[in-house]
C-alpha atoms as a PDB file:
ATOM      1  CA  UNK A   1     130.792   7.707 -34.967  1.00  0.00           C
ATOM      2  CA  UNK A   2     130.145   6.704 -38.720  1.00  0.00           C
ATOM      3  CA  UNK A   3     130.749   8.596 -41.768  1.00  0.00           C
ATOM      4  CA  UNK A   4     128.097  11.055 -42.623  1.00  0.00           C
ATOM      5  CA  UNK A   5     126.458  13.247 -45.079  1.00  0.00           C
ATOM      6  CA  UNK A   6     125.229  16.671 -43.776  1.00  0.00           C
ATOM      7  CA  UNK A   7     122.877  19.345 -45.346  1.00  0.00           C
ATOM      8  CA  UNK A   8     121.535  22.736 -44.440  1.00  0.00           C
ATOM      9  CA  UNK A   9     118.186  20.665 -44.029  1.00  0.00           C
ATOM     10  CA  UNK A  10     120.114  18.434 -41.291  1.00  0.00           C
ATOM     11  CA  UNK A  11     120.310  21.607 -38.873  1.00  0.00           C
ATOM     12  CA  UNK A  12     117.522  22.222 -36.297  1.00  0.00           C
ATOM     13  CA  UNK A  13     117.924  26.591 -35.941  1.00  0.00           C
ATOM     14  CA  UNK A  14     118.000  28.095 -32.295  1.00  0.00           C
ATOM     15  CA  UNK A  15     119.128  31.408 -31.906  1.00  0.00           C
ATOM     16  CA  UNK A  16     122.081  32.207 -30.942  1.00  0.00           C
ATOM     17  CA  UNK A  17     123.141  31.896 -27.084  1.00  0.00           C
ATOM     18  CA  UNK A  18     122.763  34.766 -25.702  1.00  0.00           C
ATOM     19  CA  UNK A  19     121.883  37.138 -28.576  1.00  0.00           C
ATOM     20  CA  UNK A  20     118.853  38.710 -29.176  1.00  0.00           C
ATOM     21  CA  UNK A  21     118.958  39.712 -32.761  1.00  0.00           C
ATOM     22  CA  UNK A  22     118.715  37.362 -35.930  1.00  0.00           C
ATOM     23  CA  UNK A  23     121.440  35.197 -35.770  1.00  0.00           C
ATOM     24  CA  UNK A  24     120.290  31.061 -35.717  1.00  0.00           C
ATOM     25  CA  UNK A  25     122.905  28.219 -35.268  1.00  0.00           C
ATOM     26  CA  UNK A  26     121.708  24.700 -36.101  1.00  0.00           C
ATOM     27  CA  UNK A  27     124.444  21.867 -35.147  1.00  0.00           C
ATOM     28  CA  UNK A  28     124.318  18.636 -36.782  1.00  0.00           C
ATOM     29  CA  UNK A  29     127.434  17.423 -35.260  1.00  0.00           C
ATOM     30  CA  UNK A  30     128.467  18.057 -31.701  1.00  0.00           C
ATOM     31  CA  UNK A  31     129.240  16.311 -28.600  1.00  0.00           C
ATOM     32  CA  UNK A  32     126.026  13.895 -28.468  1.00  0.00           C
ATOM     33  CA  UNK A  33     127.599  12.241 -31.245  1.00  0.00           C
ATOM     34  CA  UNK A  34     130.761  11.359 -29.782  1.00  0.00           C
ATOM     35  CA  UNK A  35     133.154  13.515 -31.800  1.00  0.00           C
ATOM     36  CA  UNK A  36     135.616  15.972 -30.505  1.00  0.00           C
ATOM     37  CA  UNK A  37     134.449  18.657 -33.034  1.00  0.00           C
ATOM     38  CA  UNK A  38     131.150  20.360 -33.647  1.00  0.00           C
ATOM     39  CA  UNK A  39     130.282  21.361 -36.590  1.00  0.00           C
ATOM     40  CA  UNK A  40     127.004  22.983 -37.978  1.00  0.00           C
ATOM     41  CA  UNK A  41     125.376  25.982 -39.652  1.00  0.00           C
ATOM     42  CA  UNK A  42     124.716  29.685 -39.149  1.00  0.00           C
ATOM     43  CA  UNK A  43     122.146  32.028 -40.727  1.00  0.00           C
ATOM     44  CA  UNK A  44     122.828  35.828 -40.017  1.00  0.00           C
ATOM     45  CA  UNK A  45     119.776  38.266 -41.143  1.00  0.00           C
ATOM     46  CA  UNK A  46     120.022  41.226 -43.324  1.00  0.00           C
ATOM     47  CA  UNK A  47     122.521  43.837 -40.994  1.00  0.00           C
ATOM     48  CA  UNK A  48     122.608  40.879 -37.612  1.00  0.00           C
ATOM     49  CA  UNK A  49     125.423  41.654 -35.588  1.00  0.00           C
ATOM     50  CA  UNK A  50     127.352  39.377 -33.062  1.00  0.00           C
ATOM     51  CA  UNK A  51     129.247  40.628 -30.976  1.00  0.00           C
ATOM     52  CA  UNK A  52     131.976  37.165 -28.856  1.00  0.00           C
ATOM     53  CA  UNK A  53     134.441  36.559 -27.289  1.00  0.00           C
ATOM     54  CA  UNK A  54     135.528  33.461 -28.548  1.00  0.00           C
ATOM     55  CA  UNK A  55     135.567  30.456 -26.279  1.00  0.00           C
ATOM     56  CA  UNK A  56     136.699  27.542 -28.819  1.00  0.00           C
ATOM     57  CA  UNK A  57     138.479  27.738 -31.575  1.00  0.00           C
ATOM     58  CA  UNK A  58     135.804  28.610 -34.731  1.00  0.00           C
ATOM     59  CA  UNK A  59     136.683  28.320 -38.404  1.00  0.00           C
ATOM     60  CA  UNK A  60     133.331  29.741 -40.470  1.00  0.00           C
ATOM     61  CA  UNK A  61     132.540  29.101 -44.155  1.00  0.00           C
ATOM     62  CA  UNK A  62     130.347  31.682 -45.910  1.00  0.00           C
ATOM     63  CA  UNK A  63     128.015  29.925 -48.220  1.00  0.00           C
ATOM     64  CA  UNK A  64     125.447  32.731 -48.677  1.00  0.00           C
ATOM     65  CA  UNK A  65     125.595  36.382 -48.826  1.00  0.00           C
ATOM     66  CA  UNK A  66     128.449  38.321 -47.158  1.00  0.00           C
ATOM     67  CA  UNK A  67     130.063  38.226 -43.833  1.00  0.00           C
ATOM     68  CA  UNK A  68     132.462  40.497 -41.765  1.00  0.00           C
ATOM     69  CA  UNK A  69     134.523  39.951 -38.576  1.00  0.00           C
ATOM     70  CA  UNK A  70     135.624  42.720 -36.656  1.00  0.00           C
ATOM     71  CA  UNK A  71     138.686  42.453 -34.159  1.00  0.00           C
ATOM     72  CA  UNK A  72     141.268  45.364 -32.488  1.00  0.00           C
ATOM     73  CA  UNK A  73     143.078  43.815 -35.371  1.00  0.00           C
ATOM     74  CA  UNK A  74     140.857  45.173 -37.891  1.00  0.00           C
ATOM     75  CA  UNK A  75     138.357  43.845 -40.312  1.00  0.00           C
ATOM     76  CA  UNK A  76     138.075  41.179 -42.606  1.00  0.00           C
ATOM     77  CA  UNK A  77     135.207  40.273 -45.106  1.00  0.00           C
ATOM     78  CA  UNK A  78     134.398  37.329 -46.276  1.00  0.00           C
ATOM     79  CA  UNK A  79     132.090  35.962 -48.883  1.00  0.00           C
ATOM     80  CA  UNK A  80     130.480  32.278 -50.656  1.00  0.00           C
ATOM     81  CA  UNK A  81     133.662  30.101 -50.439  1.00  0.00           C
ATOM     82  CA  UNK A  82     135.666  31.728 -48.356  1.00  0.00           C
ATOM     83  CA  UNK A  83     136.494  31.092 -44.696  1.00  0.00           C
ATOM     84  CA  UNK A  84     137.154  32.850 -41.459  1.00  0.00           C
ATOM     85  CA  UNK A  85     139.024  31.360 -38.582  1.00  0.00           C
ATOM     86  CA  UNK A  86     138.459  33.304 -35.256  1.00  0.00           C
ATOM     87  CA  UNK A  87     141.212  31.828 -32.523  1.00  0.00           C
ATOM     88  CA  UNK A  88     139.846  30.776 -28.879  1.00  0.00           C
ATOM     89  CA  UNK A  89     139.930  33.686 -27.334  1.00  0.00           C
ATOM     90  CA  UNK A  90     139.864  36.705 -29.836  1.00  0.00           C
ATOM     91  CA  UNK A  91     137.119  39.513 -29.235  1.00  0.00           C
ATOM     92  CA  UNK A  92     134.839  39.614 -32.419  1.00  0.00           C
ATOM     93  CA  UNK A  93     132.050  41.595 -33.804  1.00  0.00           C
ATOM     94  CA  UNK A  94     130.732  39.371 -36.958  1.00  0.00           C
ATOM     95  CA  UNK A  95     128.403  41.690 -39.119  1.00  0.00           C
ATOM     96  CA  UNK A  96     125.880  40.183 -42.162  1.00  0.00           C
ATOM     97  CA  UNK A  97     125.779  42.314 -45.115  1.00  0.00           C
ATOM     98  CA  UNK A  98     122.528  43.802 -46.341  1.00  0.00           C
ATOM     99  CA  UNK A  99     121.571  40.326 -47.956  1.00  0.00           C
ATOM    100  CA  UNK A 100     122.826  38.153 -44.766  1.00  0.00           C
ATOM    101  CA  UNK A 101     124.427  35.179 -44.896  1.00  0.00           C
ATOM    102  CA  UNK A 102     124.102  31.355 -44.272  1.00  0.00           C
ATOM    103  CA  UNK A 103     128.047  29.941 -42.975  1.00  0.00           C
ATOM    104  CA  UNK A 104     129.046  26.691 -41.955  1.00  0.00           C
ATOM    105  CA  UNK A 105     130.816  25.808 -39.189  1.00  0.00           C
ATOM    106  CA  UNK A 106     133.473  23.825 -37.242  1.00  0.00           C
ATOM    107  CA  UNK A 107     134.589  24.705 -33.466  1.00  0.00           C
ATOM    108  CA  UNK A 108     136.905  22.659 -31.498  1.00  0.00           C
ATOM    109  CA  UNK A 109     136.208  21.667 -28.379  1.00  0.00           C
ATOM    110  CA  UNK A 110     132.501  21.807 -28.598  1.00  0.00           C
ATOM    111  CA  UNK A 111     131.211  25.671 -28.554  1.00  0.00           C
ATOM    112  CA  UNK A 112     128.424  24.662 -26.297  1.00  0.00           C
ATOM    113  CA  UNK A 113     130.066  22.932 -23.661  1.00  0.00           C
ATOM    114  CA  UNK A 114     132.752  25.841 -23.444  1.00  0.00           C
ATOM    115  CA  UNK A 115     129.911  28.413 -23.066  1.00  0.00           C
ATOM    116  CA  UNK A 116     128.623  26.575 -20.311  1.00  0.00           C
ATOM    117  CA  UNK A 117     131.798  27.030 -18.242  1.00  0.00           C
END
């Protein structure tokens, strides 16, 4: 794999596997490239709700709007420049805030290849 530069207007959207409200992931880097990460972008509407149970581990950057992930832990909230790592395995509800958000993201292994298991 080469060094690369990667933009929001790299990522083709899908929504989310599984989901049926407004929640869009758009890799740009995942396991057709040869890498052992994946990493891509996330767009959450106004009030989208996810509700996972993680099967990789998922560190997410909000870059727009306002995110937060719920867990029997409790809550956190995270906005532009701030991150959210969600261990393999851990139960979350991620809620977008009344603006949504955009995030970037990084699993390891590949989130789509663990969902297929």
């Amino acid at each position: 794999m080469t060094v690369r530069k990667l933009a929001l207007a790299d990522a083709s959207f899908e929504r989310s596997p599984g989901q049926e409200g407004d929640v869009w992931t758009g890799n740009v880097v995942d396991q057709r490239h040869g890498g052992p990460i994946t990493i891509g972008y996330g767009r959450y509407g106004p009030g989208a709700s996810l509700d996972e149970t993680m099967a990789v581990d998922d560190v997410m950057i909000v870059l727009e709007g306002q995110l937060s992930v719920t867990t029997d832990a409790g809550t956190v909230t995270a906005g532009p420049g701030e991150f959210v790592y969600m261990p393999k395995g851990a139960k979350v509800t991620i809620r977008a805030h009344d603006a949504g958000a955009v995030t970037a993201y990084v699993t390891y292994p590949h989130w789509q290849e663990a969902a297929a298991d």
